[in-house]
Protein backbone atom coordinates (compact mmCIF):
# COMPACT_ATOMS: atom_id res chain seq x y z
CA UNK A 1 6.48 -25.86 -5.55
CA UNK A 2 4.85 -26.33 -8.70
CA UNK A 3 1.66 -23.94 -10.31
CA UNK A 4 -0.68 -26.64 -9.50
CA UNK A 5 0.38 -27.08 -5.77
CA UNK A 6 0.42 -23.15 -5.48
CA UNK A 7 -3.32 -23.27 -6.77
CA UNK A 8 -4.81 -26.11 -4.59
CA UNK A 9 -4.08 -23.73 -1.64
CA UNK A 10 -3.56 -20.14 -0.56
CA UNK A 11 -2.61 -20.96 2.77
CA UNK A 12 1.30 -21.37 2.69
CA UNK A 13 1.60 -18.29 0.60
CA UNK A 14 -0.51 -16.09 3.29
CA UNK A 15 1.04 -18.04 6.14
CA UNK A 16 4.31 -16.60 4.50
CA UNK A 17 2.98 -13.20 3.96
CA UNK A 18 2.72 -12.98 8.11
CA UNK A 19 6.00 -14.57 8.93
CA UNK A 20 7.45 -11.80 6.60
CA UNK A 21 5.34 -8.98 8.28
CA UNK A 22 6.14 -10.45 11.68
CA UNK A 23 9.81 -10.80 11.25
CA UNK A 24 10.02 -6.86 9.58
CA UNK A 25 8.01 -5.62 12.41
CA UNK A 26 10.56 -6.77 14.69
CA UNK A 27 13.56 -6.11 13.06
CA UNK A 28 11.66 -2.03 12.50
CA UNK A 29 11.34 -2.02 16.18
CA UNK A 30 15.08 -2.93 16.37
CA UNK A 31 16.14 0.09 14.10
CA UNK A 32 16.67 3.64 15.27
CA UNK A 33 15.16 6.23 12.87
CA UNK A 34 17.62 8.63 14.02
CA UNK A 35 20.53 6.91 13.00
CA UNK A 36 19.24 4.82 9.93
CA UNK A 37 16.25 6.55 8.70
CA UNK A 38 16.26 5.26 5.13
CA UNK A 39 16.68 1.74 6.28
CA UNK A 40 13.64 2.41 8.85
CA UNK A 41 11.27 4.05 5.98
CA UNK A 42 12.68 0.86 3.53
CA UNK A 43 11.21 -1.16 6.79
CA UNK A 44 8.18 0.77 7.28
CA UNK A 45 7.49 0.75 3.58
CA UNK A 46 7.64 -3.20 2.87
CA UNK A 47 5.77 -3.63 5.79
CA UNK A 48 3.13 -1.78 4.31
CA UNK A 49 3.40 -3.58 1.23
CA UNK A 50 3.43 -7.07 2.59
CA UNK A 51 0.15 -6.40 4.43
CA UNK A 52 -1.42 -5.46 1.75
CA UNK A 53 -0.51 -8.32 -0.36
CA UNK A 54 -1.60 -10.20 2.58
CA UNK A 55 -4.91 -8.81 2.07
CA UNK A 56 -5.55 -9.46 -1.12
CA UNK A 57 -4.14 -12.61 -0.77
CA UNK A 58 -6.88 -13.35 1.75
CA UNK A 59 -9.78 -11.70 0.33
CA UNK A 60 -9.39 -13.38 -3.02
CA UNK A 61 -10.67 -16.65 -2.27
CA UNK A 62 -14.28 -14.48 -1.28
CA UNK A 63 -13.99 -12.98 -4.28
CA UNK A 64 -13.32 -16.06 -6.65
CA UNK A 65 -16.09 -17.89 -4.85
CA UNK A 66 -19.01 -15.09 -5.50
CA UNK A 67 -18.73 -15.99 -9.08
């Protein structure tokens, strides 16, 4: 994808954003924390991070627009 396609939308890259968060989710649900606890923080963690990206991602088309 080129810079100019990535700007005309925000949709793929949120759309993407929730495929990741639903796939990890499933995947953390999948993992013991008794037996692999670093790989079920490392889970919990991106998680975590991906919603948040997934947030800004969404609330910056609000944000660009108020200006």
């Amino acid at each position: 994808m080129t810079h100019t396609a990535a700007r005309q939308t925000q949709t793929p890259d949120a759309e993407q954003l929730a495929s990741d968060i639903h796939q990890l989710e499933a995947r953390l649900l999948k993992t013991d924390p008794k037996q692999e606890p670093t790989l079920y923080r490392s889970l919990y963690c991106t998680i975590s991070l991906r919603q948040m990206q997934l947030l800004a991602k969404v609330s910056q088309p609000a944000a660009s627009q108020a200006h």
